[in-house]
PDB file of N, CA and C in Angstrom:
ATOM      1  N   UNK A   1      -6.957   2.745  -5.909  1.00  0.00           N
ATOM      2  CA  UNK A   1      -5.680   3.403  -5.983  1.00  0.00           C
ATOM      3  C   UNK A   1      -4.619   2.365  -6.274  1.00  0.00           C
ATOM      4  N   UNK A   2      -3.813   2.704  -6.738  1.00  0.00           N
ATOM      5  CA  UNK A   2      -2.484   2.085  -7.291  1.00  0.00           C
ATOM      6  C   UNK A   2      -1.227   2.597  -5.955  1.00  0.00           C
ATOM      7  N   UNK A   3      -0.647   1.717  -5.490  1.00  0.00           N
ATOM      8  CA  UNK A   3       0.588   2.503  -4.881  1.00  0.00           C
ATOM      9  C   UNK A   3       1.826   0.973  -5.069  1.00  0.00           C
ATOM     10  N   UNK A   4       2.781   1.938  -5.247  1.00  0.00           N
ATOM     11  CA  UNK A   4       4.168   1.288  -5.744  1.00  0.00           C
ATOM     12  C   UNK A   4       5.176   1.457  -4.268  1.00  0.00           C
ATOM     13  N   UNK A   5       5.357   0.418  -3.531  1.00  0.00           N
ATOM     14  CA  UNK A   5       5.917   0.284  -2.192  1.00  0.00           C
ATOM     15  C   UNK A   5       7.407   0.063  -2.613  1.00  0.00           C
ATOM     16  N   UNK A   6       8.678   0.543  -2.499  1.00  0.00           N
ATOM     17  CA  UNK A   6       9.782   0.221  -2.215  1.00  0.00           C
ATOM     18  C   UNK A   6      10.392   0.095  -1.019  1.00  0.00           C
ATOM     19  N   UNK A   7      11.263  -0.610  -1.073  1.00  0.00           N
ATOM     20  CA  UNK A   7      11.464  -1.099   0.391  1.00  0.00           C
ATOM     21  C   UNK A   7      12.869  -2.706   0.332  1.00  0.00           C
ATOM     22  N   UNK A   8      12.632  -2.837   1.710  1.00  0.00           N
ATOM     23  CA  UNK A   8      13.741  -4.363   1.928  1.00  0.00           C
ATOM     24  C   UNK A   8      12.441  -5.114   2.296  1.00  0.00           C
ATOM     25  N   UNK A   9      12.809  -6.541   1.784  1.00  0.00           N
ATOM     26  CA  UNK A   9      11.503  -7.463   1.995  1.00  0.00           C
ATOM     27  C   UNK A   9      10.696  -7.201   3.343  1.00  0.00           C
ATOM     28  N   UNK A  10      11.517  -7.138   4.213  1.00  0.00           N
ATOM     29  CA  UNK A  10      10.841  -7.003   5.658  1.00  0.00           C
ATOM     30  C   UNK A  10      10.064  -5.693   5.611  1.00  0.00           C
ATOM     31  N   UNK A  11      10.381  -5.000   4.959  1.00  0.00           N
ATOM     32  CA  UNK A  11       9.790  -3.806   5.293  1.00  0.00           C
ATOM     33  C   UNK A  11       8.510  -3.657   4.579  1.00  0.00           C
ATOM     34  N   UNK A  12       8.535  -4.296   3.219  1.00  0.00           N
ATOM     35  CA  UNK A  12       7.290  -4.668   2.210  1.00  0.00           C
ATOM     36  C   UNK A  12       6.924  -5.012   3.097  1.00  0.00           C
ATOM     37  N   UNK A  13       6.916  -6.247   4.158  1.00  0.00           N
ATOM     38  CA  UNK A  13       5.669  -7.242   4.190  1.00  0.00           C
ATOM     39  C   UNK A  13       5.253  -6.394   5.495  1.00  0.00           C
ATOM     40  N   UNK A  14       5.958  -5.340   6.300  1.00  0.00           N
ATOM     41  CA  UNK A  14       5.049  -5.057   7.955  1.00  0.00           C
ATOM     42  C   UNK A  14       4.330  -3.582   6.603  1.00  0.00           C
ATOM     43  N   UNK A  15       4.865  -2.596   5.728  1.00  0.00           N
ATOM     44  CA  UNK A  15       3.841  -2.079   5.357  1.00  0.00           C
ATOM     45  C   UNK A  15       2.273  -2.677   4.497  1.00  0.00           C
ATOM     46  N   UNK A  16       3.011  -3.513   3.829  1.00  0.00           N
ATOM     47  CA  UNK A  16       1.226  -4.287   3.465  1.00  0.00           C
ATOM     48  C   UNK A  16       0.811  -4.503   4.179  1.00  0.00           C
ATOM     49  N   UNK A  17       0.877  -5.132   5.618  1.00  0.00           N
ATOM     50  CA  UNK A  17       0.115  -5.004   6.984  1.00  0.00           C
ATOM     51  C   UNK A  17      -0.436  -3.979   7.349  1.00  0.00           C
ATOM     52  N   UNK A  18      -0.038  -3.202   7.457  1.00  0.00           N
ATOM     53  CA  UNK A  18      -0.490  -1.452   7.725  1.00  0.00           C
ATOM     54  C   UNK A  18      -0.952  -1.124   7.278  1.00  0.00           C
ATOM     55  N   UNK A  19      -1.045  -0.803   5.796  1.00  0.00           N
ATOM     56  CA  UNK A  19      -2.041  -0.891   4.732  1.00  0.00           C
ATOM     57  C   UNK A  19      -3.266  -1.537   4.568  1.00  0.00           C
ATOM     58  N   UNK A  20      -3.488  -2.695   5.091  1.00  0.00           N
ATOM     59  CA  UNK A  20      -4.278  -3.434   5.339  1.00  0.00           C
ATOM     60  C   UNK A  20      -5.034  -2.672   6.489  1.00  0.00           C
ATOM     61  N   UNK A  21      -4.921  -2.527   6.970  1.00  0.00           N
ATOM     62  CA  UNK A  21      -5.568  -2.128   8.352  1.00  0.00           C
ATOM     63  C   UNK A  21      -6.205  -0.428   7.956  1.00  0.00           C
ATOM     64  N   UNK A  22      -5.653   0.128   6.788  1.00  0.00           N
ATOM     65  CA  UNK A  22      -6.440   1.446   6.981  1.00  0.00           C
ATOM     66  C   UNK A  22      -7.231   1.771   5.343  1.00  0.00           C
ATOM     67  N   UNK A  23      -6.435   0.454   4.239  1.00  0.00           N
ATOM     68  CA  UNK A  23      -7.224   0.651   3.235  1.00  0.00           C
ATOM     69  C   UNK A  23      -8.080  -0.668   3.010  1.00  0.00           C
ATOM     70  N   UNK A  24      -8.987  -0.872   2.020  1.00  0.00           N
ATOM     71  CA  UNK A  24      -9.236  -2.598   1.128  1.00  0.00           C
ATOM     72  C   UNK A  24      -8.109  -3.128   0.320  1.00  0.00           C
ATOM     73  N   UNK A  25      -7.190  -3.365   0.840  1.00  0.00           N
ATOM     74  CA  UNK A  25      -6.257  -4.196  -0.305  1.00  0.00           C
ATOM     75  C   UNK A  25      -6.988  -5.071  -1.453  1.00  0.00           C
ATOM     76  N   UNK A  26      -6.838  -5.184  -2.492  1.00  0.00           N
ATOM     77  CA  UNK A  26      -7.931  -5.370  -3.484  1.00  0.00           C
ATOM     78  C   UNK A  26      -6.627  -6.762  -4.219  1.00  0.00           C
ATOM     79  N   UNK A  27      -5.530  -6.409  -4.297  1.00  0.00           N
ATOM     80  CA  UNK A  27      -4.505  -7.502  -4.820  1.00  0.00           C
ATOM     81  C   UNK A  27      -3.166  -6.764  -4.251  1.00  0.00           C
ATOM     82  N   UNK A  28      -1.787  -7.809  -3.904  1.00  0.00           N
ATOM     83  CA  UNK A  28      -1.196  -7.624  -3.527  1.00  0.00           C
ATOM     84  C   UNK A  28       0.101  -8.177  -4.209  1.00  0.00           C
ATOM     85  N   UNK A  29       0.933  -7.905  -5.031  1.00  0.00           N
ATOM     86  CA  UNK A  29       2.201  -8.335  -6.378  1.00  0.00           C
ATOM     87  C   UNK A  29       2.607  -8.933  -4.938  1.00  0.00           C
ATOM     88  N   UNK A  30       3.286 -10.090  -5.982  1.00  0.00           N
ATOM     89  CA  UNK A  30       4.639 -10.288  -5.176  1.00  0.00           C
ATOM     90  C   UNK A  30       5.528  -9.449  -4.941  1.00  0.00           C
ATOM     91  N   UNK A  31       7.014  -9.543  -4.292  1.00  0.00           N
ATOM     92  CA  UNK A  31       7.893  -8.725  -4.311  1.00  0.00           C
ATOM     93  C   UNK A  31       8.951  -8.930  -5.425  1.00  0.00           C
ATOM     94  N   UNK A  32       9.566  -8.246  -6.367  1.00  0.00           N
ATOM     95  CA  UNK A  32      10.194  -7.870  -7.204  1.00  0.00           C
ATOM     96  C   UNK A  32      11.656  -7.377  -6.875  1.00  0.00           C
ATOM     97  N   UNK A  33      12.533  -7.881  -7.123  1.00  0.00           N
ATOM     98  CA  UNK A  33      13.947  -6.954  -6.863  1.00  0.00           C
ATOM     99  C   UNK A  33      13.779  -5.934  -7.784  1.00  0.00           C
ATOM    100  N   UNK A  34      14.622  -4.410  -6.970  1.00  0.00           N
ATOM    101  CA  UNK A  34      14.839  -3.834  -8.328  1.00  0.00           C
ATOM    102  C   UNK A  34      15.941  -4.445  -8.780  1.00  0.00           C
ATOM    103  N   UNK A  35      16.255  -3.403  -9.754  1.00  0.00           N
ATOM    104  CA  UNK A  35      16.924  -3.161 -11.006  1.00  0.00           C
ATOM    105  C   UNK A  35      18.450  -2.907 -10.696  1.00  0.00           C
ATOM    106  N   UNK A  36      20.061  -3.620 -11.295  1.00  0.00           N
ATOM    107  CA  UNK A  36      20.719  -3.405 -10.760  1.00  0.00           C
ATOM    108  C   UNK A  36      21.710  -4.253  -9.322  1.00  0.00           C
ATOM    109  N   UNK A  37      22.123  -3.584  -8.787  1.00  0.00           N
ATOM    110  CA  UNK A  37      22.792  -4.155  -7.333  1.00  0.00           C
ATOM    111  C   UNK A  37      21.830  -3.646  -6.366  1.00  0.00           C
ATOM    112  N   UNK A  38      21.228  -3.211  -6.232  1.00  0.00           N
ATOM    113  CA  UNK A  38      20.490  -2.774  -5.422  1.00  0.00           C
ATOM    114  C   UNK A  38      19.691  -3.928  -4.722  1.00  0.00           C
ATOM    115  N   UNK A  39      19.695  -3.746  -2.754  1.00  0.00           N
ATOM    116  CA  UNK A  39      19.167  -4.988  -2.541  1.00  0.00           C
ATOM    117  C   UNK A  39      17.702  -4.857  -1.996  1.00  0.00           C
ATOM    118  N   UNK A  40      17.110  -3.396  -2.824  1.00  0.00           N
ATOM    119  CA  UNK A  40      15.188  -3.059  -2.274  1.00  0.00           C
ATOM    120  C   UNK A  40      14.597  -4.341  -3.478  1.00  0.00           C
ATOM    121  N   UNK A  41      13.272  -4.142  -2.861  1.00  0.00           N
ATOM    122  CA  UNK A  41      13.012  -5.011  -3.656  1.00  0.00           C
ATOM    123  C   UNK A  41      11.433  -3.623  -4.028  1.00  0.00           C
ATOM    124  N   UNK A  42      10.434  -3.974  -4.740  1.00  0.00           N
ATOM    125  CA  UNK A  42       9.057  -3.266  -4.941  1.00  0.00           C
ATOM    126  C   UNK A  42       7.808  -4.503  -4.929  1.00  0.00           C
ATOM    127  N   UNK A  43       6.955  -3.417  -4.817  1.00  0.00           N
ATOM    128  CA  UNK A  43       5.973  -4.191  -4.235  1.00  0.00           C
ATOM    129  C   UNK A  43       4.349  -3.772  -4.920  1.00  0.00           C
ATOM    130  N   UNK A  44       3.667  -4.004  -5.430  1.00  0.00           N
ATOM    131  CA  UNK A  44       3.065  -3.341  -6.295  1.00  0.00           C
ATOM    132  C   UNK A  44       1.674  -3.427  -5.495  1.00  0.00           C
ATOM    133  N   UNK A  45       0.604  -2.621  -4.905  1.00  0.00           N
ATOM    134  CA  UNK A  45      -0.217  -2.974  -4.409  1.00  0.00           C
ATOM    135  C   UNK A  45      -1.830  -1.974  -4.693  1.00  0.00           C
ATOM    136  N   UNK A  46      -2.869  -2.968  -4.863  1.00  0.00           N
ATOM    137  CA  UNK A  46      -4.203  -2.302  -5.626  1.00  0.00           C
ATOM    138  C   UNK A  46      -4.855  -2.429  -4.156  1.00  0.00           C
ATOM    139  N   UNK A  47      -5.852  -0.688  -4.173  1.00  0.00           N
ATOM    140  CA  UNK A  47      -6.330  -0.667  -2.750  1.00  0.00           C
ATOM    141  C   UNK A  47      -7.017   0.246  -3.076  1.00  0.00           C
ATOM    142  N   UNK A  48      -8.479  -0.070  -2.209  1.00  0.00           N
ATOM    143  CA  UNK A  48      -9.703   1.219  -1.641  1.00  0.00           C
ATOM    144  C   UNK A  48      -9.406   1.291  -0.958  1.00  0.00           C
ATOM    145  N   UNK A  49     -10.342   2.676  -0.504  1.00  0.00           N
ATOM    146  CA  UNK A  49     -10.728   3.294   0.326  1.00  0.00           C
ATOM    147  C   UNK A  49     -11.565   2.811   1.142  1.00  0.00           C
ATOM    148  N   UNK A  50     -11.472   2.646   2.649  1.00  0.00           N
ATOM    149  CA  UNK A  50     -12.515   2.020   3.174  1.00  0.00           C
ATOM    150  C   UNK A  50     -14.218   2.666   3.178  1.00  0.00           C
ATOM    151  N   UNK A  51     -15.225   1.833   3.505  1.00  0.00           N
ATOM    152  CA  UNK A  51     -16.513   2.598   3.057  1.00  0.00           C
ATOM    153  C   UNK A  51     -16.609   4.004   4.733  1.00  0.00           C
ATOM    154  N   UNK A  52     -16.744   4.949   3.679  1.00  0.00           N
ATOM    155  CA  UNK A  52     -16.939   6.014   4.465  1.00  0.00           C
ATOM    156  C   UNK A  52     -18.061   5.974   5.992  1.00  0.00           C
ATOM    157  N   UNK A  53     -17.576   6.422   6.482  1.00  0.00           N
ATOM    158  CA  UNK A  53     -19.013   6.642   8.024  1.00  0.00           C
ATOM    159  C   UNK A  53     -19.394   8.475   7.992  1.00  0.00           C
ATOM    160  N   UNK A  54     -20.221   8.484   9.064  1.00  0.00           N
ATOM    161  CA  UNK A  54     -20.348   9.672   9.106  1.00  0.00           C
ATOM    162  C   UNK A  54     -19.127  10.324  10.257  1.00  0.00           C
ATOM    163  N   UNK A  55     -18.518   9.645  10.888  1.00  0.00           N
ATOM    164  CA  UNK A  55     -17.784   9.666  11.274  1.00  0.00           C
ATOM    165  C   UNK A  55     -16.449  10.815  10.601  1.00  0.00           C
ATOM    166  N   UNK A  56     -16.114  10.122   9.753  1.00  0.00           N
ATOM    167  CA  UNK A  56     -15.499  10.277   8.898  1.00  0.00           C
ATOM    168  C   UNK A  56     -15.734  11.970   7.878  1.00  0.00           C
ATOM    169  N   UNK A  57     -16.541  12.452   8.266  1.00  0.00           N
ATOM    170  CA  UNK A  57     -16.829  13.847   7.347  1.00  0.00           C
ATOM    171  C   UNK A  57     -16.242  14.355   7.927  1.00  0.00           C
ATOM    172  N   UNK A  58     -15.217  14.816   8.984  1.00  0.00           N
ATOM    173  CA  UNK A  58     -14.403  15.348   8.979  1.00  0.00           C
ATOM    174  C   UNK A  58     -13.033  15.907   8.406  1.00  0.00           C
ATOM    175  N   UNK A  59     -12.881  14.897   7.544  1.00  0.00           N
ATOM    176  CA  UNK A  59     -11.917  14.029   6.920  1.00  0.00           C
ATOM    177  C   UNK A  59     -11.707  15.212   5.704  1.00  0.00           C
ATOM    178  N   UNK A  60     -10.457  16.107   5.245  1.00  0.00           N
ATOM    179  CA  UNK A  60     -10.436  16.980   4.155  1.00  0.00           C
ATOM    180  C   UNK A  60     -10.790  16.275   2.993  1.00  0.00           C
ATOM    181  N   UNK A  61     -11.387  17.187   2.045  1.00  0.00           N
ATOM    182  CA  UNK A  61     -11.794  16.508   0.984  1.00  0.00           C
ATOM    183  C   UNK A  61     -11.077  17.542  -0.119  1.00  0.00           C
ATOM    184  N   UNK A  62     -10.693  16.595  -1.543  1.00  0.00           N
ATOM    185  CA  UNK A  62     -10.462  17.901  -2.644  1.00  0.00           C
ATOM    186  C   UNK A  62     -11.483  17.638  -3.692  1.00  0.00           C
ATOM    187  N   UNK A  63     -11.812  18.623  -4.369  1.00  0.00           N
ATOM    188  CA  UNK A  63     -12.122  18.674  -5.390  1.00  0.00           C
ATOM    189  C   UNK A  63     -11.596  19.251  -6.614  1.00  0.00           C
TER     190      UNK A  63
END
């Protein structure tokens, strides 16, 4: 999965933590200012899914 984090630096770096803990972070961008006056910055981050258990079939699924 691809997910695009906006945010204030501090806030990038405790959600890539969090993220960490429930997906595989696979690569992690630096942080980027946006665009503008604006003082968020983005955060670009590549991530699995952790390997399934049976545990886990509970879990909604789509198709």
């Amino acid at each position: 999965m691809k997910l695009r984090l906006t945010g204030t630096l501090a806030e990038l770096s405790e959600a890539a933590a969090l993220l960490g803990e429930v997906f595989e972070l696979l690569e992690v961008s630096e942080p980027y200012p946006n665009r503008g006056t604006s003082k968020l910055y983005r955060l670009y981050v590549d991530a699995d899914l952790p390997t399934r258990t049976t545990a886990d079939a509970d879990r909604r699924t789509w198709s």
